[in-house]
PDB file of N, CA and C in Angstrom:
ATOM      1  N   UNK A   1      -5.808 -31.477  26.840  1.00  0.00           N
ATOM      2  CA  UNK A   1      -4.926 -31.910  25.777  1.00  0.00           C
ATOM      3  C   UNK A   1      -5.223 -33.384  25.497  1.00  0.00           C
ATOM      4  N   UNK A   2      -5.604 -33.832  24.275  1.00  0.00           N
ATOM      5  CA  UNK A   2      -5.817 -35.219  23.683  1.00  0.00           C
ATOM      6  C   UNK A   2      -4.495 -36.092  24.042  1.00  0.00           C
ATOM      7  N   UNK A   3      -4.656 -37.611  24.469  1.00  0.00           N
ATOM      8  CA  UNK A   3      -3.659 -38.451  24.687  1.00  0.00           C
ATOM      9  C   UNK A   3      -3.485 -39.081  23.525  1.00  0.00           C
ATOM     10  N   UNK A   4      -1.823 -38.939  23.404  1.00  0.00           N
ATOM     11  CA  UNK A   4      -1.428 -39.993  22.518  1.00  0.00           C
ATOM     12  C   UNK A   4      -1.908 -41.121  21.770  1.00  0.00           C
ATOM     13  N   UNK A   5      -2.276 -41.925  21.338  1.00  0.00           N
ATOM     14  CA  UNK A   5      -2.680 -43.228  20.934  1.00  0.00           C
ATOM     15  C   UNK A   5      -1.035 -43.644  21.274  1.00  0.00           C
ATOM     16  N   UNK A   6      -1.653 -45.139  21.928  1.00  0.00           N
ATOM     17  CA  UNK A   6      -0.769 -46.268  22.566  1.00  0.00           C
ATOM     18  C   UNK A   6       0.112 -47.134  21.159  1.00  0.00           C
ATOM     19  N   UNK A   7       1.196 -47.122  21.415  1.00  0.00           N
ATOM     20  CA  UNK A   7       2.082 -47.961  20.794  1.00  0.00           C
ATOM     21  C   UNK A   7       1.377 -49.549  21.117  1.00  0.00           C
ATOM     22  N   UNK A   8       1.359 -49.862  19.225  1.00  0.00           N
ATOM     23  CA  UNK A   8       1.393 -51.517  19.898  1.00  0.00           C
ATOM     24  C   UNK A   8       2.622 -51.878  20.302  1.00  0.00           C
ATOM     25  N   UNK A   9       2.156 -53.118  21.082  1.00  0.00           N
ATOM     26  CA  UNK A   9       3.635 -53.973  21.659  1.00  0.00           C
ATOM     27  C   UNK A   9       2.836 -54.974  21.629  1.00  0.00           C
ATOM     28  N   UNK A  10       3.398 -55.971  21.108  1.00  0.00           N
ATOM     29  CA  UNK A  10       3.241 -57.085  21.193  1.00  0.00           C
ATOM     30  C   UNK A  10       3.597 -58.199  21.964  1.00  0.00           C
ATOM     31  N   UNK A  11       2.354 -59.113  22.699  1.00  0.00           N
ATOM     32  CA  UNK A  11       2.333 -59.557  24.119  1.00  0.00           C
ATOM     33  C   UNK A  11       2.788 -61.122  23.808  1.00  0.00           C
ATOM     34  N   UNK A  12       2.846 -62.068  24.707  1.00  0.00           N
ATOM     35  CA  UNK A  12       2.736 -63.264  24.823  1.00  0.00           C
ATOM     36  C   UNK A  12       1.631 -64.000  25.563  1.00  0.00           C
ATOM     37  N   UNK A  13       1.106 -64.868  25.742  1.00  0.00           N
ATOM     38  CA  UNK A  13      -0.379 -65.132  26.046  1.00  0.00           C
ATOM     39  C   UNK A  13      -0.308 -64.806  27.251  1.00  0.00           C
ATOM     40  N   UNK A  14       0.792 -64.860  28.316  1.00  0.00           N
ATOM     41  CA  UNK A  14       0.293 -64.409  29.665  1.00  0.00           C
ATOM     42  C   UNK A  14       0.847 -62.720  30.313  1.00  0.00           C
ATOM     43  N   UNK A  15       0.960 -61.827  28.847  1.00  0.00           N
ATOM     44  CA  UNK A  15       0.867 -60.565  29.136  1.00  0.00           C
ATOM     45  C   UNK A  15       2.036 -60.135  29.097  1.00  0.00           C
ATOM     46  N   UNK A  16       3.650 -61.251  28.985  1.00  0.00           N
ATOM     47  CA  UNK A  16       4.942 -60.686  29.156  1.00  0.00           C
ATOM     48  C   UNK A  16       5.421 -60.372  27.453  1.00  0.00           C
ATOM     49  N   UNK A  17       5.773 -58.879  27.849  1.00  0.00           N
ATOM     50  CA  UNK A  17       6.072 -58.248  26.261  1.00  0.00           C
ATOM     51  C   UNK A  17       7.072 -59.537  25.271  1.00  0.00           C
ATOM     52  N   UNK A  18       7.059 -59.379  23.604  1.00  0.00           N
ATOM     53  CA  UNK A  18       7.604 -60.634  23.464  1.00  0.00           C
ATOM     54  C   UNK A  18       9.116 -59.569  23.077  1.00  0.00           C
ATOM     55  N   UNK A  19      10.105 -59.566  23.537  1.00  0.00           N
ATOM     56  CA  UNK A  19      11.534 -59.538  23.866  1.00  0.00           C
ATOM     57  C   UNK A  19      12.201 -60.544  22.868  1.00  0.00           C
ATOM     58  N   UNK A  20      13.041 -59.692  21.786  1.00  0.00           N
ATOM     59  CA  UNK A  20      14.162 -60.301  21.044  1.00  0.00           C
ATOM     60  C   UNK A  20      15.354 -61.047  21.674  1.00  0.00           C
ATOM     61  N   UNK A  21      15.892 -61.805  21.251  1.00  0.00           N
ATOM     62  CA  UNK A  21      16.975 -62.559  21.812  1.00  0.00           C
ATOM     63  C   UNK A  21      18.417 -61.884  21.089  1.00  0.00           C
ATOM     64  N   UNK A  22      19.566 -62.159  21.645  1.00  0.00           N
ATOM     65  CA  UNK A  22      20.914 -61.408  21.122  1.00  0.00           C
ATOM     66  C   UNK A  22      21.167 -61.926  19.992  1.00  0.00           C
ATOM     67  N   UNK A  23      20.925 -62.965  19.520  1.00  0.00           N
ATOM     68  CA  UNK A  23      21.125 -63.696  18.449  1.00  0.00           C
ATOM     69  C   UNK A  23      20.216 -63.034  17.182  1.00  0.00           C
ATOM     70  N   UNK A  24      19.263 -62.790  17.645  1.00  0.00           N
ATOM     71  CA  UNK A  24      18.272 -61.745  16.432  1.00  0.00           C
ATOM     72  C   UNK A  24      18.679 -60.612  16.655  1.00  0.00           C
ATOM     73  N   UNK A  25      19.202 -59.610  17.392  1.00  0.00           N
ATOM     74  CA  UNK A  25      19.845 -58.662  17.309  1.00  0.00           C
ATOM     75  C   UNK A  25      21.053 -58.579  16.714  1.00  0.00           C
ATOM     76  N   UNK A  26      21.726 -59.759  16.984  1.00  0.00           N
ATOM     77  CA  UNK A  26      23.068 -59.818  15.958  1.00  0.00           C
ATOM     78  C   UNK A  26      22.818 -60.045  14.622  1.00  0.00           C
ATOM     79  N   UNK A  27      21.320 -60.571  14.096  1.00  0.00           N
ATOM     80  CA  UNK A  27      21.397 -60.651  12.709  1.00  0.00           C
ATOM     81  C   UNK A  27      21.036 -59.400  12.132  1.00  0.00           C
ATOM     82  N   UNK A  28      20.579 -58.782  12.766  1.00  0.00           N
ATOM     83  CA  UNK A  28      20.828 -57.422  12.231  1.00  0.00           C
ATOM     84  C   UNK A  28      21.649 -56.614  12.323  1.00  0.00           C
ATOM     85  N   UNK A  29      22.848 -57.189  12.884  1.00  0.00           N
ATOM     86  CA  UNK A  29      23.901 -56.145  12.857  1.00  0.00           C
ATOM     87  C   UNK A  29      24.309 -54.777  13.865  1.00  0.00           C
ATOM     88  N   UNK A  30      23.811 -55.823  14.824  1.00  0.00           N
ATOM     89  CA  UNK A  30      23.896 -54.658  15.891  1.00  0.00           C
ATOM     90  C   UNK A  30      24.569 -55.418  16.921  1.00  0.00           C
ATOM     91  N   UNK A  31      25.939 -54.685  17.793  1.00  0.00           N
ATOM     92  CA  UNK A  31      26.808 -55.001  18.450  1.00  0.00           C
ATOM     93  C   UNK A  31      26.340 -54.704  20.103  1.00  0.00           C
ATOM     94  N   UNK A  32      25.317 -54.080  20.749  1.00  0.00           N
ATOM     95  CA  UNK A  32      25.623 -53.399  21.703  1.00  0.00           C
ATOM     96  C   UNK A  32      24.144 -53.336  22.354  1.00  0.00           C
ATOM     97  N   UNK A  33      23.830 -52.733  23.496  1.00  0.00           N
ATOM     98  CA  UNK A  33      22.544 -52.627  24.328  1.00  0.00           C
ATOM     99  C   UNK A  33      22.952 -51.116  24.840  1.00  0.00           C
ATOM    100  N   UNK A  34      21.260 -50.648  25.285  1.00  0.00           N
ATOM    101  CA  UNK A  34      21.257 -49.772  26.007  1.00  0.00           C
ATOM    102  C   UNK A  34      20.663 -50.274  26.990  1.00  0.00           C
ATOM    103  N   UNK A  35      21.107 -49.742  28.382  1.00  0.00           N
ATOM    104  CA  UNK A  35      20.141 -50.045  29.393  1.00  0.00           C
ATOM    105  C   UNK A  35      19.892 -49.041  30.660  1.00  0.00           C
ATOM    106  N   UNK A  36      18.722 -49.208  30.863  1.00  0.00           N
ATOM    107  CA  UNK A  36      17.960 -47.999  31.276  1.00  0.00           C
ATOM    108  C   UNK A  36      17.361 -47.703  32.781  1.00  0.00           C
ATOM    109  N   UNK A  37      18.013 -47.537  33.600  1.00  0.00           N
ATOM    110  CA  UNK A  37      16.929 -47.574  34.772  1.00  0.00           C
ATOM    111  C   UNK A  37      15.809 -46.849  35.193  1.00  0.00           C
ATOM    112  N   UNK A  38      14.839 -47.473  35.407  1.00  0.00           N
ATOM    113  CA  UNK A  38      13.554 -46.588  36.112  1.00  0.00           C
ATOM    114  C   UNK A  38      14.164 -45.020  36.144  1.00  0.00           C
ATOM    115  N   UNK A  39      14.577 -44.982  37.393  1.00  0.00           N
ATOM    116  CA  UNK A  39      15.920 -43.621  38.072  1.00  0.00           C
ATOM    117  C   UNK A  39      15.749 -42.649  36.837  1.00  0.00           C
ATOM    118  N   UNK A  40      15.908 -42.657  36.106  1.00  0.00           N
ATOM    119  CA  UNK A  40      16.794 -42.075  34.700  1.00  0.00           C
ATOM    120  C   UNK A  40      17.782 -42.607  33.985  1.00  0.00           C
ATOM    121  N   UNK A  41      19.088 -43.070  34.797  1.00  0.00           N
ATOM    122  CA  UNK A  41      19.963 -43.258  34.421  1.00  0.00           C
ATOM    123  C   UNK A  41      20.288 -44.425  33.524  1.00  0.00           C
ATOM    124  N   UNK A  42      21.324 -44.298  32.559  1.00  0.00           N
ATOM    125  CA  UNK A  42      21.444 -45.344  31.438  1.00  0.00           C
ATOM    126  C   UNK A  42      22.605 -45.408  31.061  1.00  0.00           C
ATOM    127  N   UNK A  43      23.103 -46.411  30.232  1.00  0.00           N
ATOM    128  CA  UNK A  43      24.805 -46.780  30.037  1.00  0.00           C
ATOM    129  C   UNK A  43      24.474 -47.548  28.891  1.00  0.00           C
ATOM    130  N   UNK A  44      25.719 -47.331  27.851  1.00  0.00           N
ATOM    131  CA  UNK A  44      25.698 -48.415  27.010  1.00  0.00           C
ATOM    132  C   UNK A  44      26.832 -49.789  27.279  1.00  0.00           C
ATOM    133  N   UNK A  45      26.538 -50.868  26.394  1.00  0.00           N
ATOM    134  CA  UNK A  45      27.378 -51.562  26.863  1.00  0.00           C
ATOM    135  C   UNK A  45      27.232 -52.877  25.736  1.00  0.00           C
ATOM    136  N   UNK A  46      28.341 -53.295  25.949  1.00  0.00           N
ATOM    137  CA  UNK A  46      28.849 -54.525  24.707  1.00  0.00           C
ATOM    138  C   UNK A  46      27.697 -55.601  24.598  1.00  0.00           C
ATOM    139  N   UNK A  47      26.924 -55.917  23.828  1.00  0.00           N
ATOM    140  CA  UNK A  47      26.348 -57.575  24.069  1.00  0.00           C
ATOM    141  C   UNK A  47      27.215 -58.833  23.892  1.00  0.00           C
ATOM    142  N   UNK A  48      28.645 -58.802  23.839  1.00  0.00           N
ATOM    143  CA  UNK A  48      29.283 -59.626  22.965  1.00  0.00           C
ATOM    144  C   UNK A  48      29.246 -60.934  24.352  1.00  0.00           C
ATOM    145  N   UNK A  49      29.168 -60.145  25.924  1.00  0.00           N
ATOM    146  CA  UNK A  49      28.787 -61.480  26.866  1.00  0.00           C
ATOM    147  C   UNK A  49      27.677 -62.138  26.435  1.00  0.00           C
ATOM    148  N   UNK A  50      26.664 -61.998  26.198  1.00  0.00           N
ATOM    149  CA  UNK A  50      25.260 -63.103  26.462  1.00  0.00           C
ATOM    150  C   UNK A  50      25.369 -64.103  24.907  1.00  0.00           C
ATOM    151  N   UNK A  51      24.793 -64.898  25.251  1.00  0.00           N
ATOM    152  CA  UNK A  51      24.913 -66.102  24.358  1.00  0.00           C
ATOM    153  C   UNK A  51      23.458 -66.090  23.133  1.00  0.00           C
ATOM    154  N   UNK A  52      23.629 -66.305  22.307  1.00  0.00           N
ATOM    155  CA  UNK A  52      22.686 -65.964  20.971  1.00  0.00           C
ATOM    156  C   UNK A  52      20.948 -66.610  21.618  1.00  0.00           C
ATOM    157  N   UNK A  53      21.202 -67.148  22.543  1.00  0.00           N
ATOM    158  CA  UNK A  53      19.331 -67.434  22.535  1.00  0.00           C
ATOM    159  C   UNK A  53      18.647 -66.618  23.809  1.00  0.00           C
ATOM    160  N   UNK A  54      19.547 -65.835  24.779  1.00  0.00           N
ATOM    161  CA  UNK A  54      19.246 -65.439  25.773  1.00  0.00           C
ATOM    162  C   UNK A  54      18.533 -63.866  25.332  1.00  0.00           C
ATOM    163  N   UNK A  55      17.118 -63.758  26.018  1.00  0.00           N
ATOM    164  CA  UNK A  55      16.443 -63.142  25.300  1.00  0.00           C
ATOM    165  C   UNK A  55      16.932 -61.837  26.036  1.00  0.00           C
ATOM    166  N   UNK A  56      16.962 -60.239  25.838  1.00  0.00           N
ATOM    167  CA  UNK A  56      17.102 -59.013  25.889  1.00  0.00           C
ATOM    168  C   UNK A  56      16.249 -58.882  27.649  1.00  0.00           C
ATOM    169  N   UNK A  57      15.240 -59.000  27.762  1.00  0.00           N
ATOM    170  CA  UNK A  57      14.165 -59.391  28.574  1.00  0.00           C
ATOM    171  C   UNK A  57      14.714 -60.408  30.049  1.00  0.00           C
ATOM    172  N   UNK A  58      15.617 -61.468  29.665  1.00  0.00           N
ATOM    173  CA  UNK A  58      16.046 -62.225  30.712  1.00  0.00           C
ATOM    174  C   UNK A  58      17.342 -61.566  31.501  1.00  0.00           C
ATOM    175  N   UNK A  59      17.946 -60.678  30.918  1.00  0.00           N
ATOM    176  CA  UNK A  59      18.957 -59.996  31.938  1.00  0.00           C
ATOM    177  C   UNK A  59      18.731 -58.656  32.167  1.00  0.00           C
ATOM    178  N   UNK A  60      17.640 -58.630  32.353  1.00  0.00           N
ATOM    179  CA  UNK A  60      17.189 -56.926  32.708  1.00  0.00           C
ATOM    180  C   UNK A  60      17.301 -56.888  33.958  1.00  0.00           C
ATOM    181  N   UNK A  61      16.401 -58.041  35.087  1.00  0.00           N
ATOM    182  CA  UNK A  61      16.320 -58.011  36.762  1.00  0.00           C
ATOM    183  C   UNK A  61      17.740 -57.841  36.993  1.00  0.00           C
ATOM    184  N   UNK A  62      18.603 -58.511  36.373  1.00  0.00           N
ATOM    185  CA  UNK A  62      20.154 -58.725  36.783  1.00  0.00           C
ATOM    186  C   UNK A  62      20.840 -57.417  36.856  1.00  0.00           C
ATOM    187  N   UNK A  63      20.461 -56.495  36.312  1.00  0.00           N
ATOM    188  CA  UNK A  63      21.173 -55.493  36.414  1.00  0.00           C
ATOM    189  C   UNK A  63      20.777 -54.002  37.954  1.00  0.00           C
ATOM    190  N   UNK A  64      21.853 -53.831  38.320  1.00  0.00           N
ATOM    191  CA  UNK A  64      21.418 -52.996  39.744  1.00  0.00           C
ATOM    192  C   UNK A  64      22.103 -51.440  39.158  1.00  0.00           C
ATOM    193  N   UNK A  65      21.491 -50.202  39.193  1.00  0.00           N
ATOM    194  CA  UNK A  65      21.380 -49.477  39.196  1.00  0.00           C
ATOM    195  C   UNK A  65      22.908 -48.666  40.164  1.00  0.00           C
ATOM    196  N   UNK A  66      23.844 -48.288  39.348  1.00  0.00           N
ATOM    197  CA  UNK A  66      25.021 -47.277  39.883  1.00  0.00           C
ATOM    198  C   UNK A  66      24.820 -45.865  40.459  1.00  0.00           C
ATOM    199  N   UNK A  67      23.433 -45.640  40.291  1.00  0.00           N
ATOM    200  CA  UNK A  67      23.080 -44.326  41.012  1.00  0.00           C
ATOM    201  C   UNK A  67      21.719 -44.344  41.817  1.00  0.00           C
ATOM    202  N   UNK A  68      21.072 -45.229  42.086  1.00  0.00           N
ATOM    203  CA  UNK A  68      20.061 -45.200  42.867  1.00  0.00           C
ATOM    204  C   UNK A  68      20.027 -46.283  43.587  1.00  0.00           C
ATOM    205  N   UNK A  69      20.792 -47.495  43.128  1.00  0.00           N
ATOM    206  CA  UNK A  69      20.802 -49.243  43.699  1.00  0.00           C
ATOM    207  C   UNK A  69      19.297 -50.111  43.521  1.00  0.00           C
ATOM    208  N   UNK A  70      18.659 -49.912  42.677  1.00  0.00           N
ATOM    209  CA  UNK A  70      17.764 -50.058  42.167  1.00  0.00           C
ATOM    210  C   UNK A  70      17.834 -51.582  41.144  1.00  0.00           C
ATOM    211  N   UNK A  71      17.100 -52.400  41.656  1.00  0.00           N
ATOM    212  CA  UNK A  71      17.198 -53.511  40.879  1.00  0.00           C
ATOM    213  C   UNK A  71      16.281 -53.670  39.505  1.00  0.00           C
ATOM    214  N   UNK A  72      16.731 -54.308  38.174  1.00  0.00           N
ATOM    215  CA  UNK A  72      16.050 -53.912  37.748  1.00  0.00           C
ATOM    216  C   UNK A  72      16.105 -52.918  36.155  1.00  0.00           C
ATOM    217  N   UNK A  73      15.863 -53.429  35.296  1.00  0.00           N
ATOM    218  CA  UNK A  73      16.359 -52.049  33.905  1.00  0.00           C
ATOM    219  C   UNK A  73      15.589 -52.485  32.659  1.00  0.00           C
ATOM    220  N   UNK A  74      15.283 -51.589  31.866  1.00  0.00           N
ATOM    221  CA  UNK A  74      15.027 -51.708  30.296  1.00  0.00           C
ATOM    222  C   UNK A  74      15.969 -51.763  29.924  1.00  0.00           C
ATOM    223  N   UNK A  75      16.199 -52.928  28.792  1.00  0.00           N
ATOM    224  CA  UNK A  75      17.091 -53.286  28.115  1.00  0.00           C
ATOM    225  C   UNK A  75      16.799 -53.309  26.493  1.00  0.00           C
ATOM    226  N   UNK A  76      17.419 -52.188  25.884  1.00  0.00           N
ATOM    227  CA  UNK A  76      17.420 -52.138  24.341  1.00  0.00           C
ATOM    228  C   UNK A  76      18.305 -52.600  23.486  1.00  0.00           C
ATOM    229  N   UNK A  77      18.050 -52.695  22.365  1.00  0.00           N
ATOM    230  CA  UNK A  77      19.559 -52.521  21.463  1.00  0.00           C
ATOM    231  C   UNK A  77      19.899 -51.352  21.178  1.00  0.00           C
ATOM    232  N   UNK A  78      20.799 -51.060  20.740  1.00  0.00           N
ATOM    233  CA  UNK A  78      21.651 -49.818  20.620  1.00  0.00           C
ATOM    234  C   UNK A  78      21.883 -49.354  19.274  1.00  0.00           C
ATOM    235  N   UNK A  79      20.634 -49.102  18.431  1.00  0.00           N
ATOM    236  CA  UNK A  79      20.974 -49.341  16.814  1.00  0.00           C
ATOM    237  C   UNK A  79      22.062 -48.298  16.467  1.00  0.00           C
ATOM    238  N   UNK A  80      22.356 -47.639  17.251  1.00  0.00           N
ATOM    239  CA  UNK A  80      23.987 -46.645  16.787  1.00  0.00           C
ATOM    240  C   UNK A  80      24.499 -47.657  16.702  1.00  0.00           C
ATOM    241  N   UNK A  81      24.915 -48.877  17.911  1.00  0.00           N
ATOM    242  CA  UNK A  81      26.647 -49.238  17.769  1.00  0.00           C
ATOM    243  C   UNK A  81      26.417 -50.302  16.185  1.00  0.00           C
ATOM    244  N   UNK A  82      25.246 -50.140  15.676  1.00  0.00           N
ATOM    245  CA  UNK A  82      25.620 -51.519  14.225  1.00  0.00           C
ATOM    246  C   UNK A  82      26.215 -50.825  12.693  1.00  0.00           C
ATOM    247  N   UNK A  83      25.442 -51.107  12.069  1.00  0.00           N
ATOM    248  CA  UNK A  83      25.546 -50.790  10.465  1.00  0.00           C
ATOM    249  C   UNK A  83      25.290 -49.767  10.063  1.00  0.00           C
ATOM    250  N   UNK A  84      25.182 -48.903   9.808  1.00  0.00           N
ATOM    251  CA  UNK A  84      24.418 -48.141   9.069  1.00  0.00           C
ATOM    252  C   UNK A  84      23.200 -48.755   8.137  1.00  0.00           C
ATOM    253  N   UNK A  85      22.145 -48.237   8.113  1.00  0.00           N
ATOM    254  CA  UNK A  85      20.959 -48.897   7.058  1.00  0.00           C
ATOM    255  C   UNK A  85      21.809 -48.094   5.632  1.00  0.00           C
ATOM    256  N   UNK A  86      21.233 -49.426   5.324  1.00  0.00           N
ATOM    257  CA  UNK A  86      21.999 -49.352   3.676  1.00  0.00           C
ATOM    258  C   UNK A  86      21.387 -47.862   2.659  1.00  0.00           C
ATOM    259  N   UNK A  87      20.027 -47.565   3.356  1.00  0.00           N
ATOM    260  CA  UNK A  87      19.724 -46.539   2.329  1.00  0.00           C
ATOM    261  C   UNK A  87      19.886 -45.547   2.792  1.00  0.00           C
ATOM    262  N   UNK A  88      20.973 -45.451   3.942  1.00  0.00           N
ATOM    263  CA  UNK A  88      21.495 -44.201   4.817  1.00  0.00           C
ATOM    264  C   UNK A  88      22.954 -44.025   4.011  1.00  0.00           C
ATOM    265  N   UNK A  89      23.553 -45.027   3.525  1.00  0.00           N
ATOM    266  CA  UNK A  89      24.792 -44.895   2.882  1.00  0.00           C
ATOM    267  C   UNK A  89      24.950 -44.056   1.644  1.00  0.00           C
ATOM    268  N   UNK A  90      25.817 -42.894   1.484  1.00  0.00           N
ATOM    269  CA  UNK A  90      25.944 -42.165   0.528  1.00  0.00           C
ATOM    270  C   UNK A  90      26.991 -42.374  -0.480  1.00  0.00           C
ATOM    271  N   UNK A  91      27.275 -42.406  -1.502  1.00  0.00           N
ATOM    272  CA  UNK A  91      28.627 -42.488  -2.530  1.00  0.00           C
ATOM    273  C   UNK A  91      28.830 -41.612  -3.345  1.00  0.00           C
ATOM    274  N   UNK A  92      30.198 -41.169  -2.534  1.00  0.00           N
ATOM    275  CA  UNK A  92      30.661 -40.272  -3.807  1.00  0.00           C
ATOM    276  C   UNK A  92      31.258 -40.078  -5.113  1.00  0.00           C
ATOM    277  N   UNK A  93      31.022 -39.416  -5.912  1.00  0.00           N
ATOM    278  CA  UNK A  93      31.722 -39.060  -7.274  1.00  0.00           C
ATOM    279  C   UNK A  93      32.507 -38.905  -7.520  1.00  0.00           C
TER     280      UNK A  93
END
């Protein structure tokens, strides 16, 4: 079976992925994170603690794992908890 072709991601010169900050996530209108452990397991949760320059990327180690104790997580945004994209919005008659 043929492999996928690789997602770009885009690096920083010494190889660490480049990671949005909460503050650019809030300009788009998004309230919230997902976060993910290795394990499987994942939770959503408020961003409204971290402060607008602290990047997505810097509180990932911080987080320990409720079902395996695992240090450590992917940290997303949560594009459910924001806006709706505007050309998702319907109006009725």
């Amino acid at each position: 079976m043929p492999r996928s072709p690789r997602r770009y991601r885009p690096t920083h010169g010494d190889g660490r992925p480049v990671k949005i900050t909460f503050g650019d996530m809030r300009q788009m209108g998004l309230r919230g994170v997902l976060v993910y452990c290795h394990c499987g397991h994942h939770t959503a949760l408020t961003a409204d603690r971290w402060p607008n320059d602290v990047r997505l990327s810097d509180v990932e180690p911080r987080f320990v794992c409720g079902g395996c104790g695992n240090r450590g997580a992917d940290v997303r945004p949560d594009f459910a908890s924001g806006s709706p994209p505007q050309f998702a919005s319907q109006k009725r008659l």
